[in-house]
Protein backbone atom coordinates (compact mmCIF):
# COMPACT_ATOMS: atom_id res chain seq x y z
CA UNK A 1 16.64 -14.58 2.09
CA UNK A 2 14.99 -14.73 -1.40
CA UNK A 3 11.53 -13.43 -1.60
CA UNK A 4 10.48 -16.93 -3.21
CA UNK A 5 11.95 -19.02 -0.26
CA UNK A 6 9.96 -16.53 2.10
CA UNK A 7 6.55 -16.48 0.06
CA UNK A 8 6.99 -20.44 0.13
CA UNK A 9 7.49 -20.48 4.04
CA UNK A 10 4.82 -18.40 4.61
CA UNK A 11 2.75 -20.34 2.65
CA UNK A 12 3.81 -23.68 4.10
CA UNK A 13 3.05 -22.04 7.73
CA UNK A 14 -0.06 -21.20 7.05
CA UNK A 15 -0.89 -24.94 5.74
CA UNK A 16 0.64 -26.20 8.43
CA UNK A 17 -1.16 -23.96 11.09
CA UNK A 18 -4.79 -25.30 9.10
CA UNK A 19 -3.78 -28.77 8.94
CA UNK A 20 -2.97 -28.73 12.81
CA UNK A 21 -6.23 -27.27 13.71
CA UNK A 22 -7.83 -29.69 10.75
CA UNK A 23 -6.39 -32.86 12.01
CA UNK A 24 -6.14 -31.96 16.04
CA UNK A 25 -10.19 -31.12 15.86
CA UNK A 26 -10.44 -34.44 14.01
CA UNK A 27 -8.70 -36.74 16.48
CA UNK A 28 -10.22 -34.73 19.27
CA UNK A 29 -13.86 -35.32 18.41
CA UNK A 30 -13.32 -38.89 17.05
CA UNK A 31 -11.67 -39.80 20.79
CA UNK A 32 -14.47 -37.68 22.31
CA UNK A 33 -16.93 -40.17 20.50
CA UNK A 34 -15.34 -43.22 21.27
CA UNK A 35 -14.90 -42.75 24.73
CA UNK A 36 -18.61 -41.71 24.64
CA UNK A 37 -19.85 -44.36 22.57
CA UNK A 38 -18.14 -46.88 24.80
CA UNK A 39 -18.92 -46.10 27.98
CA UNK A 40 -23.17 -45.62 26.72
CA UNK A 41 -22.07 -49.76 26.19
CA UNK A 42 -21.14 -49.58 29.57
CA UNK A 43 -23.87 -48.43 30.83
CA UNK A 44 -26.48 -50.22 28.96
CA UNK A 45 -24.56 -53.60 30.05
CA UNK A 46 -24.56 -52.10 33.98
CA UNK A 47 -28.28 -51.71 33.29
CA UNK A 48 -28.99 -55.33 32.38
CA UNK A 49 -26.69 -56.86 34.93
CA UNK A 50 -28.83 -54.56 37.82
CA UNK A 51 -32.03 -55.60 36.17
CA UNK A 52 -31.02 -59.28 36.54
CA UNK A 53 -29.68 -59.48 39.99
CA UNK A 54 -32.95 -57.49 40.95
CA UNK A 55 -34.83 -60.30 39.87
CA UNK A 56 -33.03 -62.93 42.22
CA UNK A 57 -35.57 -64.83 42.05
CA UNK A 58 -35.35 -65.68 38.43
CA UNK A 59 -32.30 -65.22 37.59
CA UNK A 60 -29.34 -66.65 40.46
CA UNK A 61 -26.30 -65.45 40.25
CA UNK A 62 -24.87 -68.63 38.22
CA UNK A 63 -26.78 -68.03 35.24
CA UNK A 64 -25.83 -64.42 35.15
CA UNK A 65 -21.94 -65.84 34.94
CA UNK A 66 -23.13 -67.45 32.07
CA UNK A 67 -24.91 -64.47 30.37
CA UNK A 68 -21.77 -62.09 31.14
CA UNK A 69 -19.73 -65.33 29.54
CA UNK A 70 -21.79 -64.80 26.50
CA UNK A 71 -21.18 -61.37 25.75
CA UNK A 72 -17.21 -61.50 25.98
CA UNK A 73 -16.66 -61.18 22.57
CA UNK A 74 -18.70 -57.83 22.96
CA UNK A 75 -16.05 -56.12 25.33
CA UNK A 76 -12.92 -57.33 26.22
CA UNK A 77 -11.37 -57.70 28.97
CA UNK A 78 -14.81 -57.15 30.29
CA UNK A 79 -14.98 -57.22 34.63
CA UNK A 80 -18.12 -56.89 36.03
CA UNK A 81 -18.74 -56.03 39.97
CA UNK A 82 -21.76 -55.46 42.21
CA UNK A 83 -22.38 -53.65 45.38
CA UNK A 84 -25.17 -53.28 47.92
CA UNK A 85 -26.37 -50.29 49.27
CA UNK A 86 -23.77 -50.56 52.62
CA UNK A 87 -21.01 -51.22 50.11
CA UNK A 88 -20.88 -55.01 50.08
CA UNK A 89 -19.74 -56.41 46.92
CA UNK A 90 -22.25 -59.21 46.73
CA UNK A 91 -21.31 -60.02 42.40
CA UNK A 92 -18.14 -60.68 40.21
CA UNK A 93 -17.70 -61.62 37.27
CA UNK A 94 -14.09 -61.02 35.30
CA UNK A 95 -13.72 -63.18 31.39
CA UNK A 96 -10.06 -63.55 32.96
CA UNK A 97 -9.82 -65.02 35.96
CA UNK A 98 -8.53 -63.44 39.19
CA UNK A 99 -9.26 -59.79 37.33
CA UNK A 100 -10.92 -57.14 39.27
CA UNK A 101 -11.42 -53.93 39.93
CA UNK A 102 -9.88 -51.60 43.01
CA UNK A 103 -12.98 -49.45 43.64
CA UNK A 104 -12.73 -46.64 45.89
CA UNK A 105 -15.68 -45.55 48.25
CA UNK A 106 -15.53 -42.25 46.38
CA UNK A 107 -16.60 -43.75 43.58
CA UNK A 108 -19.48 -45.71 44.85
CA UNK A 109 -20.72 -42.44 46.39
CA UNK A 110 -20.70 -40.20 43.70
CA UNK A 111 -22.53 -42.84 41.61
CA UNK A 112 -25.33 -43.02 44.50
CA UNK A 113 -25.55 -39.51 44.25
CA UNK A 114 -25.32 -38.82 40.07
CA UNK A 115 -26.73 -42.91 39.20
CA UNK A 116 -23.81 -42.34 36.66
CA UNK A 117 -20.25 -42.77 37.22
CA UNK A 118 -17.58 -42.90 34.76
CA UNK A 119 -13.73 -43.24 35.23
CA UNK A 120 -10.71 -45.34 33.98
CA UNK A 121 -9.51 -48.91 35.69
CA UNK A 122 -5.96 -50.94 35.06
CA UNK A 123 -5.60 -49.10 31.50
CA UNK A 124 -9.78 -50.02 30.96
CA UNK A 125 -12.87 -47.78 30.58
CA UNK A 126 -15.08 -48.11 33.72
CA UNK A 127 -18.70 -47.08 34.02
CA UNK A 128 -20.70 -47.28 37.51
CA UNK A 129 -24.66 -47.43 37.42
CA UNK A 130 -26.68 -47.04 40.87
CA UNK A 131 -29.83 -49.19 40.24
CA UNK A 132 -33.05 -48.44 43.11
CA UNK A 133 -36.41 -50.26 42.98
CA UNK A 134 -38.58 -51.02 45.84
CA UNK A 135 -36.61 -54.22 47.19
CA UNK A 136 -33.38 -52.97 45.83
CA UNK A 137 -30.16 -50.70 45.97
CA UNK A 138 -27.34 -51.94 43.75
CA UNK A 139 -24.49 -50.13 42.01
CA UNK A 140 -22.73 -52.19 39.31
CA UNK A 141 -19.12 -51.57 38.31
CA UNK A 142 -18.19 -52.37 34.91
CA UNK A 143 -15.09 -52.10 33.27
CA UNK A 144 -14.03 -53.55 29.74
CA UNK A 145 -10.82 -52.44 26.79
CA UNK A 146 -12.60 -50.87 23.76
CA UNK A 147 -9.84 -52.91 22.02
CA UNK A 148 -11.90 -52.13 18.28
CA UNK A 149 -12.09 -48.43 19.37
CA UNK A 150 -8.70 -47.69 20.08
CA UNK A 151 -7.56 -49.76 16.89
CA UNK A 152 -9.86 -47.54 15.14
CA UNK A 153 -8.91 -44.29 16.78
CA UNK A 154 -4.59 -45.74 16.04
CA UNK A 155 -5.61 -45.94 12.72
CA UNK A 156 -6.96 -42.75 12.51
CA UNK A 157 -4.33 -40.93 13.81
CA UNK A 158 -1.80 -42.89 11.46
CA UNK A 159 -3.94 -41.28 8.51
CA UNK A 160 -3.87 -38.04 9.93
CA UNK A 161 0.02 -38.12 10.59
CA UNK A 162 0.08 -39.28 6.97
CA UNK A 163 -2.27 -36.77 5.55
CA UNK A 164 -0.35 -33.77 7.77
CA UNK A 165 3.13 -34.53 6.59
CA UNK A 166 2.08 -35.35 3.45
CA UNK A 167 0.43 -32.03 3.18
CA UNK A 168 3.20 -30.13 4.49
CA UNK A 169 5.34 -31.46 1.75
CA UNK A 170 2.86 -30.51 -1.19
CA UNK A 171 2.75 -27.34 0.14
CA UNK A 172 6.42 -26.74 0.27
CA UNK A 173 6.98 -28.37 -3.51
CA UNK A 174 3.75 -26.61 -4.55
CA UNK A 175 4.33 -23.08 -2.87
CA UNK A 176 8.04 -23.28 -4.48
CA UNK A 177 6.60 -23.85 -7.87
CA UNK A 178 3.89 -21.18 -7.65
CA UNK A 179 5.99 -18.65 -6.30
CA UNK A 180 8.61 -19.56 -8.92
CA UNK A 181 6.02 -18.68 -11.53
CA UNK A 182 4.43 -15.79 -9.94
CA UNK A 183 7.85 -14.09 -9.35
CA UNK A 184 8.78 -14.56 -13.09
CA UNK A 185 7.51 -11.86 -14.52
CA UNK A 186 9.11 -9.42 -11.90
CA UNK A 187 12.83 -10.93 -12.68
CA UNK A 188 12.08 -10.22 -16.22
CA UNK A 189 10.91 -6.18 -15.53
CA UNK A 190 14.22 -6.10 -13.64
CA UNK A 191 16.25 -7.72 -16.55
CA UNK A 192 14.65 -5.58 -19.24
CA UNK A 193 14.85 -2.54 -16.62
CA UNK A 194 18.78 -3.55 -16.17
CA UNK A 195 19.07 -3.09 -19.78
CA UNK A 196 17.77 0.59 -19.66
CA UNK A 197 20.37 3.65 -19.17
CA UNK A 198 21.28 7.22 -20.14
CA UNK A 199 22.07 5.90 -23.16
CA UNK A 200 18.95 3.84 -23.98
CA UNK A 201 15.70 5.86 -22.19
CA UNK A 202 13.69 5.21 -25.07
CA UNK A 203 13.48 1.66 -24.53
CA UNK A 204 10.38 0.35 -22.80
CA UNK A 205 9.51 -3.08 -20.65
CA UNK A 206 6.96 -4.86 -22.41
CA UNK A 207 3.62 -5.43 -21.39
CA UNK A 208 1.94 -8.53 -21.30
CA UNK A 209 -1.83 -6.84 -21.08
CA UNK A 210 -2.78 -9.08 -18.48
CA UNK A 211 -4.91 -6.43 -16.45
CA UNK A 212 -2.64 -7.40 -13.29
CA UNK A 213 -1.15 -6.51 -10.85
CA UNK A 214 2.00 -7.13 -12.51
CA UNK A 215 0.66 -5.38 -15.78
CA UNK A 216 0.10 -2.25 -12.98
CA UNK A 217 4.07 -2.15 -12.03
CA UNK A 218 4.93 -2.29 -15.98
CA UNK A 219 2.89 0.66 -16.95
CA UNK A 220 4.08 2.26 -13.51
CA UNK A 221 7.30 1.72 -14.63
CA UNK A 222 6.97 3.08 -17.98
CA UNK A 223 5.36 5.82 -17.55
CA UNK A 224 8.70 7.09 -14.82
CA UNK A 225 10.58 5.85 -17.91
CA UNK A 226 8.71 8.31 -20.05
CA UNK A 227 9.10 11.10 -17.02
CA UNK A 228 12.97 10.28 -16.85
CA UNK A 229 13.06 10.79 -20.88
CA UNK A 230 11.67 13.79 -20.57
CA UNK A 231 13.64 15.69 -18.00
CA UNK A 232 17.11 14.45 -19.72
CA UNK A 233 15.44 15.44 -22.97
CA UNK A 234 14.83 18.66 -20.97
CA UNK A 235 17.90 18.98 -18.96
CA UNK A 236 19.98 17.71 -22.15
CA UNK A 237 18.17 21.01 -23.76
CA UNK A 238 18.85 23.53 -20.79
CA UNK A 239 22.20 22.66 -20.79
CA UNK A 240 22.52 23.05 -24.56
CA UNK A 241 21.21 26.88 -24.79
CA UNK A 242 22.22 27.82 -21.34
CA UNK A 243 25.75 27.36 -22.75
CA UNK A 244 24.50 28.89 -25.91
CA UNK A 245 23.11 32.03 -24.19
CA UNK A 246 26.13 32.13 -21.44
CA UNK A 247 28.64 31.86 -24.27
CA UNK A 248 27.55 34.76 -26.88
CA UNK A 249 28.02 38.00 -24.29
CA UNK A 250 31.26 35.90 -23.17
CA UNK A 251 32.23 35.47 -26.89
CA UNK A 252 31.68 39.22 -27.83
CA UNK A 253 33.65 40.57 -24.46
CA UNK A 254 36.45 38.58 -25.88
CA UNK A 255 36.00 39.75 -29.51
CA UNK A 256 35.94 43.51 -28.49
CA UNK A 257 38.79 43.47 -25.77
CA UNK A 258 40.88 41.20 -28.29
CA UNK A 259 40.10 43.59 -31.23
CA UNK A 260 40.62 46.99 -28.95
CA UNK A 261 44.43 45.47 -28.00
CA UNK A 262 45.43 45.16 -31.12
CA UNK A 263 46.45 48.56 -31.87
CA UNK A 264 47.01 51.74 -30.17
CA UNK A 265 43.53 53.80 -30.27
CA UNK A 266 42.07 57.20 -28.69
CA UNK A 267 39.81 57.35 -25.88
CA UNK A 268 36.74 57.80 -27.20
CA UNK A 269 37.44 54.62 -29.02
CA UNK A 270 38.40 53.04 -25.78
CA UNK A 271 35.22 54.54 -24.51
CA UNK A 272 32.85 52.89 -27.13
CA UNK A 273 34.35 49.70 -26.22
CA UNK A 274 33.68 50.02 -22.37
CA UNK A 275 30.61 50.63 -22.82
CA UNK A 276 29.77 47.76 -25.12
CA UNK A 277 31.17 45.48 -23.00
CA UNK A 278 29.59 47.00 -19.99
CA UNK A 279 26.50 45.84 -21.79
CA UNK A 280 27.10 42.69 -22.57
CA UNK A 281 28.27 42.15 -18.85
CA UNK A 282 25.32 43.17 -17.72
CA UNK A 283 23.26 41.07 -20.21
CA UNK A 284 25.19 38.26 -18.48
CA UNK A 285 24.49 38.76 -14.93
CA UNK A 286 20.53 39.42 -15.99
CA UNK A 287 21.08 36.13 -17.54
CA UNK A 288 22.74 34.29 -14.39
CA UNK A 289 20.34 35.58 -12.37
CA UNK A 290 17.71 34.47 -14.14
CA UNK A 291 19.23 30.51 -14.33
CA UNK A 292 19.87 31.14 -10.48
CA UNK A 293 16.05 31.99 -10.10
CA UNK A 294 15.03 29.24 -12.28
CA UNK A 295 17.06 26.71 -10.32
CA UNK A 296 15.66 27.95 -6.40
CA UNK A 297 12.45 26.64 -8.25
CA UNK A 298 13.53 23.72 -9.94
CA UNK A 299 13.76 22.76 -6.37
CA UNK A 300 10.79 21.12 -3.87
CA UNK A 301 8.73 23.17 -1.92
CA UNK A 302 10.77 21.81 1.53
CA UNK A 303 13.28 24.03 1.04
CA UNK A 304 11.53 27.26 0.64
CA UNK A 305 10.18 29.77 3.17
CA UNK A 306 6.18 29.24 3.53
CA UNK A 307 3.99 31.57 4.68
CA UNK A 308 0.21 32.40 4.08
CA UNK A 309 0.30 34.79 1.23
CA UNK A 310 -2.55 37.37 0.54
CA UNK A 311 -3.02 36.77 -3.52
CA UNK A 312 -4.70 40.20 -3.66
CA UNK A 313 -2.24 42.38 -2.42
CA UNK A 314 0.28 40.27 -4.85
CA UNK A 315 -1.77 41.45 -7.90
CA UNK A 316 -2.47 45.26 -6.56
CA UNK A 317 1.82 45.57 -6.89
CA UNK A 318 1.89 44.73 -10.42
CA UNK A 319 0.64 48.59 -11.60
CA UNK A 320 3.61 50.27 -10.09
CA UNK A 321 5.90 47.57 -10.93
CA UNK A 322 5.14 48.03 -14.81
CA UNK A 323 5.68 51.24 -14.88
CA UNK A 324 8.74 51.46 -13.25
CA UNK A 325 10.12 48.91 -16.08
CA UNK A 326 8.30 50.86 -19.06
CA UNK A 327 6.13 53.86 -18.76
CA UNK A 328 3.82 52.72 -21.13
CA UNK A 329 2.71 49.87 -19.35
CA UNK A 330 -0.36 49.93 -18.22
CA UNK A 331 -1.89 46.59 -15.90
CA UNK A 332 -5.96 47.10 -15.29
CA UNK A 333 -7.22 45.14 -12.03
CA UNK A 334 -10.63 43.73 -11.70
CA UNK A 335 -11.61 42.13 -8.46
CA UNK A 336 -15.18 40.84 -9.35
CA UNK A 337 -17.20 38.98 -6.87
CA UNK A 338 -14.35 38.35 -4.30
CA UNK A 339 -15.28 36.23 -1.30
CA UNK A 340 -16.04 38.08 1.97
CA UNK A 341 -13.94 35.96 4.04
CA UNK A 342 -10.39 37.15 3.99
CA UNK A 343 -8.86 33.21 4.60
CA UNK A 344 -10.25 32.67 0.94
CA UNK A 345 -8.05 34.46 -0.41
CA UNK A 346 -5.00 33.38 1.24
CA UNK A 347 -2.24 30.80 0.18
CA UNK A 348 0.48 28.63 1.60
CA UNK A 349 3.53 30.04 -0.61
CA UNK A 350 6.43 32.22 -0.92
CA UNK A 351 5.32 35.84 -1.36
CA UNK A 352 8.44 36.40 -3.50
CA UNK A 353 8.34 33.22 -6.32
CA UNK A 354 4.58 33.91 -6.62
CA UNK A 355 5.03 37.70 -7.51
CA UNK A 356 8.13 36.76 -9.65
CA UNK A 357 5.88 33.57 -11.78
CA UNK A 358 2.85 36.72 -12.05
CA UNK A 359 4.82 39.22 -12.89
CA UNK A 360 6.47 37.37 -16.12
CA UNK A 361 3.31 36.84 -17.75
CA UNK A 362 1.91 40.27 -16.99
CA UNK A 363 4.96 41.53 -18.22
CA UNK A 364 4.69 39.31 -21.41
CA UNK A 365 0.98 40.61 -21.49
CA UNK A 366 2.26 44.56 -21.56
CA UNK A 367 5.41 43.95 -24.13
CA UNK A 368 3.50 41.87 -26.63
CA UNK A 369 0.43 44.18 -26.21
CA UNK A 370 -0.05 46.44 -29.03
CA UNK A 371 -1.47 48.81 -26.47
CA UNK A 372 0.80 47.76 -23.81
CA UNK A 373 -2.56 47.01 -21.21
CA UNK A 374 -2.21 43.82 -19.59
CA UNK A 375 -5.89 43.11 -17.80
CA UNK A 376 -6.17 40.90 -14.47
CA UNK A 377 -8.90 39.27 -13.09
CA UNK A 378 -9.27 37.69 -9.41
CA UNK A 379 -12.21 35.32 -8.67
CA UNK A 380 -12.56 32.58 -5.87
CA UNK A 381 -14.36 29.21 -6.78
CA UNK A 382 -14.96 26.87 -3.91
CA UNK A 383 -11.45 26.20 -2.81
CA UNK A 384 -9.51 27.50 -5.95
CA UNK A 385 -7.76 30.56 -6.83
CA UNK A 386 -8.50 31.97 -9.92
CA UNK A 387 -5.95 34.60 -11.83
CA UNK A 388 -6.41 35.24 -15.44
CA UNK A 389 -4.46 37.77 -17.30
CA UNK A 390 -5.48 39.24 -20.64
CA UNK A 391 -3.59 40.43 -23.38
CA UNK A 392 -4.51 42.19 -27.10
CA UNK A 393 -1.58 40.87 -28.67
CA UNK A 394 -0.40 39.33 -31.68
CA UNK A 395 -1.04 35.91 -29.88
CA UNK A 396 0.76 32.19 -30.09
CA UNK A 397 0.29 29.88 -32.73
CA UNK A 398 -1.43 26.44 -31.76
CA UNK A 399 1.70 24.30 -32.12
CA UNK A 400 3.88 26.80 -30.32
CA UNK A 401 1.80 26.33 -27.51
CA UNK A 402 2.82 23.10 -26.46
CA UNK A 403 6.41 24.11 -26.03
CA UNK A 404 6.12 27.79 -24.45
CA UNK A 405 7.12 26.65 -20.79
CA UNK A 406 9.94 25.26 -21.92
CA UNK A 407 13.44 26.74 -21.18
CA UNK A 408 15.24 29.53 -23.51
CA UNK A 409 11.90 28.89 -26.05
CA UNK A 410 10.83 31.78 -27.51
CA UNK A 411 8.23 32.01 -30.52
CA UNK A 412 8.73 33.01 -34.11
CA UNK A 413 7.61 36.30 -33.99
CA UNK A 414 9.19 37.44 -30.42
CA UNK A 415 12.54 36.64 -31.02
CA UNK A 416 13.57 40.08 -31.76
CA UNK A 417 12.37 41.37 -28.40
CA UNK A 418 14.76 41.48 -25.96
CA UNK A 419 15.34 38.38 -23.01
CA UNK A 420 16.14 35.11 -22.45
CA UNK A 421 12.94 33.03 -22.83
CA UNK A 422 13.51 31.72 -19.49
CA UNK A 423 9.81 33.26 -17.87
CA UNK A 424 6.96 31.25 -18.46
CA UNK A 425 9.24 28.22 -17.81
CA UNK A 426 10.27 29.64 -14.13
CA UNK A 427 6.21 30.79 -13.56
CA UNK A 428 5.94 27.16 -14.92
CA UNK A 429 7.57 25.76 -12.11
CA UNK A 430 6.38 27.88 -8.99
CA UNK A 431 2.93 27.30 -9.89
CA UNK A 432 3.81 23.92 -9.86
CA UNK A 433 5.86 24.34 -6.60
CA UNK A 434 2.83 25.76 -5.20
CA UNK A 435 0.36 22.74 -6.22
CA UNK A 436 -1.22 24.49 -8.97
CA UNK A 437 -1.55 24.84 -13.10
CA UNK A 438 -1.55 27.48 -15.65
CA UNK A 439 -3.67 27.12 -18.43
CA UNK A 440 -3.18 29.11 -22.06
CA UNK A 441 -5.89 30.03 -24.91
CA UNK A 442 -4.25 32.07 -27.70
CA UNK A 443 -5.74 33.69 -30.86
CA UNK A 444 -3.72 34.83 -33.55
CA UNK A 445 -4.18 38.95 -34.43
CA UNK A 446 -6.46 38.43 -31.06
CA UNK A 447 -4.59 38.11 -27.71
CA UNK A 448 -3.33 35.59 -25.24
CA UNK A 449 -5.49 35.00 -21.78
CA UNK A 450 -3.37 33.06 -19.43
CA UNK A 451 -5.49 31.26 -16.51
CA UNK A 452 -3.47 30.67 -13.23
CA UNK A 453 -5.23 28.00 -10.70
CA UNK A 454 -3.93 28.15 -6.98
CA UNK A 455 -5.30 26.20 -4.13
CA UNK A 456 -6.73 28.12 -1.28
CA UNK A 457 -4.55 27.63 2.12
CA UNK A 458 -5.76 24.59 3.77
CA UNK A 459 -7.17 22.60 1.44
CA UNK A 460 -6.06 19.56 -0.01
């Protein structure tokens, strides 16, 4: 069912739940009134009629006829009985003749008992009155048809049936129409976002600046557009040089064996050309094993093995691990102010991609170095990690900066040095995997501090 059709049920239901209440509470306490209203009539007219038959002496029983005559145009229908004290009916009066009332003893009890009785009689209202002087005990039974009441009350409840359906019907034509409207501007995001492929990811929906909620979902939208640019921009760019970087060793295997068949040659020459290409294989399984590293954390953090991770003893491996790559590497420690509780410095990782995204830049730090020294510092503030590692090299220009994290990029002046420009993009992305950020200031002819920021196991 169409979200519009459903909006404009819902809506309808909900008008027709208030106009139930509305109108039922209406009807309710305009019956409640009538029927109240009436039977006070009642009672005041039971009232006179005992007050006259007390006063037999003045008023006989005749001239009473004649004063219930009179008021027939008050009630309709009117009947009018009297009892004694022992039950007797000793007065009726009826406007039509032969009309009375079937009065049960129960009734003529509970009105000696309460004075007030009220109940219903051959489709009329009926009110009993127990009148008591000194000389007298009489309970009057009056019944009459609130004919006005009841033709006011039908009226009533034709306007209510009137204004309930009516209302019902606006709010079905009126809910359509405003959920028409309202749901516009989401069938035009989906047209314009219809429009949108591989082909097209520049193209944007267009705002209307209305501050709403629909506004909300178009920048929402645009901004995954801009996301979804951005990794084809970035896969479209991975793709490009891994190809690039797989293709070169491939190309100069090829080139050598292809060159080394061609004639007959000694072995020493045969020699030379085993070990070239014993190079260049192994320049391409460094290289594949690299893109297989940088893919494992490409990944989410679901499908890695998590553990708590002791960031200090991380840091006190990098020393030997320099050295055993270059013995003029030298990595300087400096744990300054480190908290006393050991769960500080702990973290929800894996032990493995965390030593792999540290080691690149301290590596970095120790190549680019003119002294080869790559300092670390380890602080704790609050709930964060801190890591910075120092360098007294040559440094990054500003608007190389922006692009260092990015796969096989390398900068101007490093491109001679050996490797695939594949490490700050994979520390990158397992600082990332581990909900933190890296964070760079370079000086040229200065050095290079990078600032790693991990959250402390169990915090948010």
């Amino acid at each position: 069912m169409p979200v519009r059709i459903k909006i404009t049920l819902f809506f309808t239901l909900i008008v027709f739940v208030i106009l139930s209440l509305l109108c039922s509470a209406v009807y309710y306490f305009s019956y409640i009134n009538r029927q109240k209203n009436f039977n006070n009539r009642l009672t005041n007219r039971a009232v006179t009629t005992a007050r006259l038959l007390a006063q037999s002496e003045t008023f006989n029983q005749e001239l009473i006829h004649k004063i219930d005559a009179s008021t027939a145009l008050a009630m309709t229908n009117k009947t009018v009985q009297a009892y004694d004290f022992y039950d007797k009916r000793i007065y009726a009066y009826a406007d039509k003749p032969g009309d009375t009332i079937s009065v049960d003893k129960k009734i003529l009890e509970e009105a000696k008992q309460n004075q007030y009785v009220y109940f219903t009689a051959n489709n009329k209202d009926a009110a009993g009155y127990h009148f008591t002087d000194k000389n007298n005990h009489v309970i009057i039974i009056i019944a009459a048809y609130d004919a006005e009441g009841k033709k006011n009350l039908q009226q009533l409840q034709y306007i209510l049936w009137s204004c309930f359906v009516g209302g019902i019907l606006i709010a079905l034509a009126g809910g359509y129409f405003f959920t028409s409207g309202l749901l516009r501007p989401v069938r035009k995001i989906a047209d314009e976002l219809n429009d949108i492929s591989a082909q097209n990811l520049t193209r944007r929906i267009v705002s209307r600046n209305s501050k709403d909620e629909w506004d909300y979902l178009t920048n929402t939208l645009n901004e995954l557009l801009d996301r979804l640019e951005e990794s084809f921009d970035t896969q479209r760019r991975f793709i490009a040089n891994a190809s690039h970087e797989l293709s070169t060793p491939l190309t100069s295997v090829s080139s050598q064996l292809e060159v080394s068949l061609q004639k007959e040659r000694n072995a020493n020459d045969y020699k030379t050309v085993m070990h070239s290409v014993l190079q260049d294989v192994r320049h391409l399984n460094k290289l594949t094993q690299a893109l297989l590293q940088f893919a494992k954390a490409s990944g989410t953090s679901s499908g890695l093995e998590i553990d708590l991770v002791r960031i200090d003893e991380i840091l006190l491996r990098m020393p030997r691990d320099m050295i055993k790559l270059n013995n003029e590497y030298i990595v300087k420690l400096s744990f300054n102010d480190l908290p006393e509780e050991e769960e500080k410095l702990l973290i929800f990782g894996n032990e493995d991609l965390l030593f792999s995204a540290i080691k690149n830049i301290v590596l970095n730090a120790c190549k680019y170095s003119s002294n080869h020294t790559a300092n670390i510092n380890l602080s704790v503030k609050q709930y964060e990690i801190i890591i910075e590692v120092i360098d007294e090299g040559r440094g990054i220009a500003k608007d190389e900066l922006q692009n260092i994290f990015q796969p096989f990029f390398r900068a101007g002046d490093h491109k001679t040095e050996t490797g695939f420009g594949l490490g700050l993009s994979l520390t990158s992305r397992i600082i990332k995997l581990h909900r933190g950020h890296i964070k760079v200031d370079s000086v040229i002819n200065t050095g290079t501090t990078f600032t790693i920021y991990l959250p402390v196991a169990g915090t948010k």
